[in-house]
PDB file of N, CA and C in Angstrom:
ATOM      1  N   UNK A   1      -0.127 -19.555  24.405  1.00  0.00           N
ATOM      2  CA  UNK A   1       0.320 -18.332  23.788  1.00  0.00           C
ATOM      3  C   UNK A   1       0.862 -18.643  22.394  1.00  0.00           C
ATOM      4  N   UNK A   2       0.481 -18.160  21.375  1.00  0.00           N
ATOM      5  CA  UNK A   2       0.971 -17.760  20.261  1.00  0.00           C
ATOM      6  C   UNK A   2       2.436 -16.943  19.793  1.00  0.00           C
ATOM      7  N   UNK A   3       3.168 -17.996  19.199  1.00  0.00           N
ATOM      8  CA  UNK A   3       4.569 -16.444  18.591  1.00  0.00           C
ATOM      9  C   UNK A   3       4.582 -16.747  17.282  1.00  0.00           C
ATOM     10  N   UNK A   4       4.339 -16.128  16.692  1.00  0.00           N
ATOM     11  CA  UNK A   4       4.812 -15.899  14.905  1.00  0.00           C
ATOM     12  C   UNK A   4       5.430 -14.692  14.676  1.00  0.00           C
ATOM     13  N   UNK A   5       6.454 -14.790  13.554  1.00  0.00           N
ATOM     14  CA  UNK A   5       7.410 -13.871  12.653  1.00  0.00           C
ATOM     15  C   UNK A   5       6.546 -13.745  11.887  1.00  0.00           C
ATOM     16  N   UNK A   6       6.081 -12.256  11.809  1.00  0.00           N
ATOM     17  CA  UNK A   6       5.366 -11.565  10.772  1.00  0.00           C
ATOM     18  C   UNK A   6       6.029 -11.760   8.936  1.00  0.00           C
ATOM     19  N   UNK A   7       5.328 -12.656   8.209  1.00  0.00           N
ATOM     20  CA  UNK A   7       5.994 -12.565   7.262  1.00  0.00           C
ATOM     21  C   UNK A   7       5.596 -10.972   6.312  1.00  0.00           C
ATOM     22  N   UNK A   8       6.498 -11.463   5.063  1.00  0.00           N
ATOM     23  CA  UNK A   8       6.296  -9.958   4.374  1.00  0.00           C
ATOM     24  C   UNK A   8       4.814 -10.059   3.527  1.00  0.00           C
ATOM     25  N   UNK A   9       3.861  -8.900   3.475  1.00  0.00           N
ATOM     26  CA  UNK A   9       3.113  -8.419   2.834  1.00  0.00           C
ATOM     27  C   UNK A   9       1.646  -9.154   4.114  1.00  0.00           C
ATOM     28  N   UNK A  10       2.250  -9.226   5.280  1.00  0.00           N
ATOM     29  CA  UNK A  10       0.869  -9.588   6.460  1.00  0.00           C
ATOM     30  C   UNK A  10       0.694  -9.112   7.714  1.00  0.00           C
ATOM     31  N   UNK A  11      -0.487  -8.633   8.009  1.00  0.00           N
ATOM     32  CA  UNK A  11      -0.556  -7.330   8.415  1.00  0.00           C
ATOM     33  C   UNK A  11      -1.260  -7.846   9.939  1.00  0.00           C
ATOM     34  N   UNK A  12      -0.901  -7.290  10.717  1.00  0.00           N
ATOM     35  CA  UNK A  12      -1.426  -7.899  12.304  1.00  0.00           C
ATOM     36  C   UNK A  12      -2.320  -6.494  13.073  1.00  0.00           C
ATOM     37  N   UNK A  13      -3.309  -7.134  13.611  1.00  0.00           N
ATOM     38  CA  UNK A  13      -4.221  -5.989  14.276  1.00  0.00           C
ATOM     39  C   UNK A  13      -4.290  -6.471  15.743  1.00  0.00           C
ATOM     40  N   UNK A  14      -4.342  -5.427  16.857  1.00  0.00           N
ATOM     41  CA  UNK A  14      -4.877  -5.385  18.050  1.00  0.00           C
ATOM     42  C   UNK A  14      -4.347  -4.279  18.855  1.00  0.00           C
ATOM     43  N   UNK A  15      -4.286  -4.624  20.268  1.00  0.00           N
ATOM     44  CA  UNK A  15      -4.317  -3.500  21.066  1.00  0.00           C
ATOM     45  C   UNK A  15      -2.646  -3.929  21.676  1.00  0.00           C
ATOM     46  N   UNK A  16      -1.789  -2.928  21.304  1.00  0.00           N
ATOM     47  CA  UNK A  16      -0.277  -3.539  21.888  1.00  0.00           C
ATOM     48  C   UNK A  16      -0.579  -3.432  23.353  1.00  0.00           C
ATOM     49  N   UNK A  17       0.016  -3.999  24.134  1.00  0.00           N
ATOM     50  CA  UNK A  17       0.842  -3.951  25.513  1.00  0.00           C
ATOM     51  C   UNK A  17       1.921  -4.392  26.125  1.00  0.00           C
ATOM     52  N   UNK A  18       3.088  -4.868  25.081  1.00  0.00           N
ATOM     53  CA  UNK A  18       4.384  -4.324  25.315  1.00  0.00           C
ATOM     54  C   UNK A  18       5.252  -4.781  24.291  1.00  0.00           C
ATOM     55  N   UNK A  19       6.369  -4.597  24.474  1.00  0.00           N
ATOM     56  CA  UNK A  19       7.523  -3.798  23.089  1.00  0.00           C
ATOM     57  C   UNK A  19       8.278  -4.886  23.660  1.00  0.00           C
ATOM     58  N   UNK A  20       8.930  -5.867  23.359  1.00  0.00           N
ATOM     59  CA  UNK A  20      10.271  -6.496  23.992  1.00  0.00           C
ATOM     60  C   UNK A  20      11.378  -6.216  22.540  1.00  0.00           C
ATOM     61  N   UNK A  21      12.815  -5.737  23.137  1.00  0.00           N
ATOM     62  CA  UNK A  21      13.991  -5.456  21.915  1.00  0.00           C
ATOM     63  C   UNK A  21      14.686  -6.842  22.393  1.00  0.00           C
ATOM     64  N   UNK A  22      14.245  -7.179  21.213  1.00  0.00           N
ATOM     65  CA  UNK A  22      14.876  -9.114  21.344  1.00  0.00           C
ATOM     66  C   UNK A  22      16.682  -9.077  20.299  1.00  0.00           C
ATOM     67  N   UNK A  23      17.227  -7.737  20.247  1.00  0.00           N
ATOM     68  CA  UNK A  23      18.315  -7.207  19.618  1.00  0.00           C
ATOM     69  C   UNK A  23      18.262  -7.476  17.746  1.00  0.00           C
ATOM     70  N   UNK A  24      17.923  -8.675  17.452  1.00  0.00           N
ATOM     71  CA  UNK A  24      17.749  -9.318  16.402  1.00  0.00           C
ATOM     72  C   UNK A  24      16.327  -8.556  15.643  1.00  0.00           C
ATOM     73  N   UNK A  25      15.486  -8.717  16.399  1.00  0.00           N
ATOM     74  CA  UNK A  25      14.331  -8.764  16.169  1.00  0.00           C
ATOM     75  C   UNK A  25      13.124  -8.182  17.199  1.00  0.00           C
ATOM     76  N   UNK A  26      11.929  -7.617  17.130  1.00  0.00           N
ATOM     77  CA  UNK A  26      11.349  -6.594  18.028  1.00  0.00           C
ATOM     78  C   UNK A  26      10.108  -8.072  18.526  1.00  0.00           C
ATOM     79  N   UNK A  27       9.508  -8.021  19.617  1.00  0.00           N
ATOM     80  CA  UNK A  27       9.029  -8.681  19.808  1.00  0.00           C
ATOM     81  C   UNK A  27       7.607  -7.533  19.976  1.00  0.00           C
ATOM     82  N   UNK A  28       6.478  -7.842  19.430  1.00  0.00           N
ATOM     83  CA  UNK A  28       4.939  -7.031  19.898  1.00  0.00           C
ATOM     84  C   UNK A  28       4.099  -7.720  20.601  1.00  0.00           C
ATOM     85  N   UNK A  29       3.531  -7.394  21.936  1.00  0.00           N
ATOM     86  CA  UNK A  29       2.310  -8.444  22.386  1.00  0.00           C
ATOM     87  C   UNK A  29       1.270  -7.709  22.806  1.00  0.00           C
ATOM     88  N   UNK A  30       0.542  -8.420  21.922  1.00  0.00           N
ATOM     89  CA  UNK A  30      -0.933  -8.058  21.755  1.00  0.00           C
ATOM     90  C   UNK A  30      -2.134  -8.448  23.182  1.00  0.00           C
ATOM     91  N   UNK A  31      -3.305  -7.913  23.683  1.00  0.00           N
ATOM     92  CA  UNK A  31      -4.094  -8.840  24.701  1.00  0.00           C
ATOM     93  C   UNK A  31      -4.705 -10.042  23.927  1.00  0.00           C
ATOM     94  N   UNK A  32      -4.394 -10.599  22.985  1.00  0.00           N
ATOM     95  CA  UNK A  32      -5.201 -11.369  22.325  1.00  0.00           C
ATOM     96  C   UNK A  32      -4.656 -12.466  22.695  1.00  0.00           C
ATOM     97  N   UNK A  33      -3.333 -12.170  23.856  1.00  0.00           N
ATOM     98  CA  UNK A  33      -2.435 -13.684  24.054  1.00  0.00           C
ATOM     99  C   UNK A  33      -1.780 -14.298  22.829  1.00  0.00           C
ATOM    100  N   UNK A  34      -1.203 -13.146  22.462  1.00  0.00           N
ATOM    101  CA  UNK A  34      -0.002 -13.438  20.782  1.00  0.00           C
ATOM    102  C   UNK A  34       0.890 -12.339  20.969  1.00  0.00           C
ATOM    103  N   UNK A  35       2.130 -13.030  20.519  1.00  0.00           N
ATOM    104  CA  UNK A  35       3.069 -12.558  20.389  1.00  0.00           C
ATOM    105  C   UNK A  35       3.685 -12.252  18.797  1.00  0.00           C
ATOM    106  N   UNK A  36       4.028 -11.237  18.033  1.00  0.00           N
ATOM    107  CA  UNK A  36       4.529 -11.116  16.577  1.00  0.00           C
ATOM    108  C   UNK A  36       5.813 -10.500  16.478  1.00  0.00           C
ATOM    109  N   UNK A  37       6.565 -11.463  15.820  1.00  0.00           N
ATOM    110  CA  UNK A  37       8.154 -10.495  15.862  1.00  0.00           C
ATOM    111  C   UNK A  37       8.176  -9.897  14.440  1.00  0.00           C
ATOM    112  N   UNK A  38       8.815  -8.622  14.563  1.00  0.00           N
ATOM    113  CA  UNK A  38       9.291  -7.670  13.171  1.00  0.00           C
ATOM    114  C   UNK A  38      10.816  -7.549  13.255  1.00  0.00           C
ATOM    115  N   UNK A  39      11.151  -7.864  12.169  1.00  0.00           N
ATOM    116  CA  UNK A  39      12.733  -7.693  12.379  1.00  0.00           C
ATOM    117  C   UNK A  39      13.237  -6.010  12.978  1.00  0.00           C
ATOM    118  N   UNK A  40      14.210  -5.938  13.869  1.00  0.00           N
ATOM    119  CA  UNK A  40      14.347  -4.757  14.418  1.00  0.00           C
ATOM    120  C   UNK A  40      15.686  -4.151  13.431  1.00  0.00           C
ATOM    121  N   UNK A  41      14.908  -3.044  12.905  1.00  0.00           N
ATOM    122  CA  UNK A  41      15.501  -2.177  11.688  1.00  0.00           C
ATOM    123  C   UNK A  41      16.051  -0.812  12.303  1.00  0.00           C
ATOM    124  N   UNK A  42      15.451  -0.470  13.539  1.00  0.00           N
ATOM    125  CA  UNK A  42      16.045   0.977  13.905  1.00  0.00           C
ATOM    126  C   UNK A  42      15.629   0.916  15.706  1.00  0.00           C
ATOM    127  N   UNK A  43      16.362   2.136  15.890  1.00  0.00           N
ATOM    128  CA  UNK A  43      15.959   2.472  17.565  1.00  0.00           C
ATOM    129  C   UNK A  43      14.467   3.062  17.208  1.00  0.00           C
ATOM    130  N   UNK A  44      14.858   3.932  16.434  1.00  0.00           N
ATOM    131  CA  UNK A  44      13.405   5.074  16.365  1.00  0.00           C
ATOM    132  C   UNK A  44      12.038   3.238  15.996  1.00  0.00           C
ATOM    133  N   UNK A  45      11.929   2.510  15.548  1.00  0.00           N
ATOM    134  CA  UNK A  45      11.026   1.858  15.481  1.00  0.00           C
ATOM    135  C   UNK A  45      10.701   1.031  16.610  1.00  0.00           C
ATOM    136  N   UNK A  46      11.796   0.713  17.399  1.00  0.00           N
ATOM    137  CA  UNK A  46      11.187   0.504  19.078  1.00  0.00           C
ATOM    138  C   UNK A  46      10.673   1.361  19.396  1.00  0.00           C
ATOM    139  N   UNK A  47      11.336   2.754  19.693  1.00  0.00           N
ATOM    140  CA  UNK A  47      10.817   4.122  20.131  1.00  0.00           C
ATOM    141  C   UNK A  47       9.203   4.224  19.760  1.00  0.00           C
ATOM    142  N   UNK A  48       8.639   4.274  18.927  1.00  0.00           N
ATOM    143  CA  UNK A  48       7.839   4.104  17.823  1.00  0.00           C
ATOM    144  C   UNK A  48       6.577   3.392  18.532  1.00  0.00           C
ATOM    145  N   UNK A  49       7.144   2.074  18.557  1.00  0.00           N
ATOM    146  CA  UNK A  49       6.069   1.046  19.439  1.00  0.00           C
ATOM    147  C   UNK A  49       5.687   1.075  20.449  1.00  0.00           C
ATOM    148  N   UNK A  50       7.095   1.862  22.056  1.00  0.00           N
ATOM    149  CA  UNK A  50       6.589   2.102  22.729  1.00  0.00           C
ATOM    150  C   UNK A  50       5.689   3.136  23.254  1.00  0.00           C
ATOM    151  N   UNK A  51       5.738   4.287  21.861  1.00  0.00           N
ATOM    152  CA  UNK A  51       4.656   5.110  22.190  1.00  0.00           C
ATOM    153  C   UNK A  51       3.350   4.918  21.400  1.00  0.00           C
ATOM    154  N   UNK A  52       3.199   3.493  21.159  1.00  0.00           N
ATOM    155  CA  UNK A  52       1.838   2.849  20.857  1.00  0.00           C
ATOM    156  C   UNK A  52       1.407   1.859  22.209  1.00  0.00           C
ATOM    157  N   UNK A  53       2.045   1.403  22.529  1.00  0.00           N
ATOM    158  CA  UNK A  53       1.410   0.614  24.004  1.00  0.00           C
ATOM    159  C   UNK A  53       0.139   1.378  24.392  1.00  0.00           C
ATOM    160  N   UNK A  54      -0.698   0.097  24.721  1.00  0.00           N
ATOM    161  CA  UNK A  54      -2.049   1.052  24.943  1.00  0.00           C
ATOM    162  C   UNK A  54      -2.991   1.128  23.723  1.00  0.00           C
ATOM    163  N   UNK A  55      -2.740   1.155  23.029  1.00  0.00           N
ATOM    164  CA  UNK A  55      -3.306   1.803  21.257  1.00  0.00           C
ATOM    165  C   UNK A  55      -3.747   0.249  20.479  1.00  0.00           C
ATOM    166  N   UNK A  56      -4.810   0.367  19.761  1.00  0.00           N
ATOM    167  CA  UNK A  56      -5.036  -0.768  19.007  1.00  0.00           C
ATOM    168  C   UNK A  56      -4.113  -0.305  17.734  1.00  0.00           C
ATOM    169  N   UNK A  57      -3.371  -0.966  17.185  1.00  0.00           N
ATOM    170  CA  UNK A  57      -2.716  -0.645  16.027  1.00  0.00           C
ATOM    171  C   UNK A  57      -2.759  -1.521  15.090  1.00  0.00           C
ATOM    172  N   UNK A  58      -2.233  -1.295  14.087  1.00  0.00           N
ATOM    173  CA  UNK A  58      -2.102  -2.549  12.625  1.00  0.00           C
ATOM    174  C   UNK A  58      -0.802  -2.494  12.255  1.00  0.00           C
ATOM    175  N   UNK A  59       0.133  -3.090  12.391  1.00  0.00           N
ATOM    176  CA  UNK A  59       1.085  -3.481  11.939  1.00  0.00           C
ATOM    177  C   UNK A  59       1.419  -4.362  10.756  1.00  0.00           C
ATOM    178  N   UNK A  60       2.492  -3.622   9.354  1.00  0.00           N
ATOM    179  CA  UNK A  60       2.327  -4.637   8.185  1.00  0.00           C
ATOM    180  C   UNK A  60       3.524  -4.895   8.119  1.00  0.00           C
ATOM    181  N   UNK A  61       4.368  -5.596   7.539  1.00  0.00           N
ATOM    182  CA  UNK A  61       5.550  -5.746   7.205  1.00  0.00           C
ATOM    183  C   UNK A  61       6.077  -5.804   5.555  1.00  0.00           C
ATOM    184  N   UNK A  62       6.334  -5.154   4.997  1.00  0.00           N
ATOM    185  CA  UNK A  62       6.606  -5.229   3.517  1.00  0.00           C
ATOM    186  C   UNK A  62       7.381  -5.227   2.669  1.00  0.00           C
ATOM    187  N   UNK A  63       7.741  -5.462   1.440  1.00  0.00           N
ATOM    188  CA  UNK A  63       9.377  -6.046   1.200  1.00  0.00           C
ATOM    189  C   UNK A  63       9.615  -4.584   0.199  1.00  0.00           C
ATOM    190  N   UNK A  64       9.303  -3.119   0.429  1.00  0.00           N
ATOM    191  CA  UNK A  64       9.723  -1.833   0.619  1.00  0.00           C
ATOM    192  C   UNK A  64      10.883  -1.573   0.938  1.00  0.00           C
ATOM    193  N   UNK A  65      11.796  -1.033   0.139  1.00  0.00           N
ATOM    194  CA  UNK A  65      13.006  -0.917   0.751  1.00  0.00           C
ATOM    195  C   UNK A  65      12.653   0.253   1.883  1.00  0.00           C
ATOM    196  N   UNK A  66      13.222   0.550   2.915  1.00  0.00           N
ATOM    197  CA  UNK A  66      13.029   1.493   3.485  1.00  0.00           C
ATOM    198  C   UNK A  66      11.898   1.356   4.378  1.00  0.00           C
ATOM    199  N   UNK A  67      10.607   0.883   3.779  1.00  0.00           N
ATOM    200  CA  UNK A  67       9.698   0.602   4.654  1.00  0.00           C
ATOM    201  C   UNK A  67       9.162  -0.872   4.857  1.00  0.00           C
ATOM    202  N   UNK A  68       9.782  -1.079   5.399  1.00  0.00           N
ATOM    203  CA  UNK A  68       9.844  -2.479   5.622  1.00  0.00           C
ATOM    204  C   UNK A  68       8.931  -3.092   6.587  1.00  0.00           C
ATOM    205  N   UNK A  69       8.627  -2.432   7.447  1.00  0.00           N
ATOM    206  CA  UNK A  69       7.764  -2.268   9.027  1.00  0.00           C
ATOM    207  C   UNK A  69       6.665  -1.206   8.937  1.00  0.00           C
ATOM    208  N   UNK A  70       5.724  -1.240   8.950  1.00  0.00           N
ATOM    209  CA  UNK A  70       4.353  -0.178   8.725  1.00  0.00           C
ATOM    210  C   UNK A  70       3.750  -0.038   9.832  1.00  0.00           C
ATOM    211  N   UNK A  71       3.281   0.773  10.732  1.00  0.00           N
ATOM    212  CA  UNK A  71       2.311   0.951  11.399  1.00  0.00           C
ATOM    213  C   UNK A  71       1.235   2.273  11.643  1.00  0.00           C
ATOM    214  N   UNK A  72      -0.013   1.512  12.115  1.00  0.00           N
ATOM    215  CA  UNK A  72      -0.759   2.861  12.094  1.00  0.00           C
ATOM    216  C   UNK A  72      -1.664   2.578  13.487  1.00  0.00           C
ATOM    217  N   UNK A  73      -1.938   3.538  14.015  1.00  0.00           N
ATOM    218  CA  UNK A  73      -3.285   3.365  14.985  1.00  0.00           C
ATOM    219  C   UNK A  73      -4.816   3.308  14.287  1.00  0.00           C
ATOM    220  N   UNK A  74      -5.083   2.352  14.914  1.00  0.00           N
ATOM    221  CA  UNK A  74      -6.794   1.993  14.089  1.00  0.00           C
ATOM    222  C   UNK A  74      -7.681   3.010  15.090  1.00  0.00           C
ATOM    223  N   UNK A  75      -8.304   4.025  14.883  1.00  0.00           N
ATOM    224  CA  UNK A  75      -9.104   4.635  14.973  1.00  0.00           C
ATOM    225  C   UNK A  75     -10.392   4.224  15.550  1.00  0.00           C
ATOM    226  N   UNK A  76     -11.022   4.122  16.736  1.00  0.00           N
ATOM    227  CA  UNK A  76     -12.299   3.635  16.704  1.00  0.00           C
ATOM    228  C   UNK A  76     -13.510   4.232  15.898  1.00  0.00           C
ATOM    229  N   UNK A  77     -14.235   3.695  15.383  1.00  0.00           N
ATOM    230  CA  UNK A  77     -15.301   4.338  15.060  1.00  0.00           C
ATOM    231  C   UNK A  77     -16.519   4.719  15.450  1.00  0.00           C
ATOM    232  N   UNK A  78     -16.714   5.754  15.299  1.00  0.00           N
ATOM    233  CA  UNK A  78     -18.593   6.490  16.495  1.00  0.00           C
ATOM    234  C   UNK A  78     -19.422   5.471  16.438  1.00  0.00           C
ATOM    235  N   UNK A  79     -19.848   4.843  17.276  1.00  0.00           N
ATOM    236  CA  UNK A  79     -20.550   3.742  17.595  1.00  0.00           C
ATOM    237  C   UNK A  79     -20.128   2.320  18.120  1.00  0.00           C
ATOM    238  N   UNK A  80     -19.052   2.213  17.864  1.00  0.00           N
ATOM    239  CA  UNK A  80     -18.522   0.881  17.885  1.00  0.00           C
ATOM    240  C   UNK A  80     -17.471   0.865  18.979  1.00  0.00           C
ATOM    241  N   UNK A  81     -17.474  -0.265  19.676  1.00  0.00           N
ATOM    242  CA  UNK A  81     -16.758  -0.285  20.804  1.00  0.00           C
ATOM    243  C   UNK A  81     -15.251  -1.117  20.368  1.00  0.00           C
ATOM    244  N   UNK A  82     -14.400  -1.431  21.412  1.00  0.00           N
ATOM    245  CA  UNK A  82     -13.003  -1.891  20.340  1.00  0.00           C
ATOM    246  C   UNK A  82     -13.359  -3.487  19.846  1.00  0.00           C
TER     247      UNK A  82
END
């Protein structure tokens, strides 16, 4: 298994399946058998993750004040499987 701290301006892709609040820091694990920590900045951004579980997402981290933590759901596209 893989763990890396997401540094700033690098962006992580896959399918989450679960959220650990490591108090310090958010833990994300991916099925890819990796683990990526984001520093934990708010409740609402756990909140956030756990209603991505399930979801392929992209996660960036960026030195944004304010947005510091990015995420989006990756969309499949018509034809293509995940």
């Amino acid at each position: 298994m893989k763990d890396k701290i997401l540094k700033e301006w690098e962006e992580v892709v896959g399918k989450l399946t679960a959220v650990k609040d490591e108090g310090y820091a958010i833990t994300l694990v991916f099925t890819t058998v990796w683990h990526v920590e984001v520093p934990r900045l708010s409740n609402a951004l756990i909140k956030k993750f756990n209603r991505m579980i399930g979801m392929k997402i992209g996660v960036l981290r960026t030195d944004v004040p304010g947005k510091e933590v990015l995420c989006r759901e990756i969309q499949k596209e018509e034809g293509q499987g995940e």
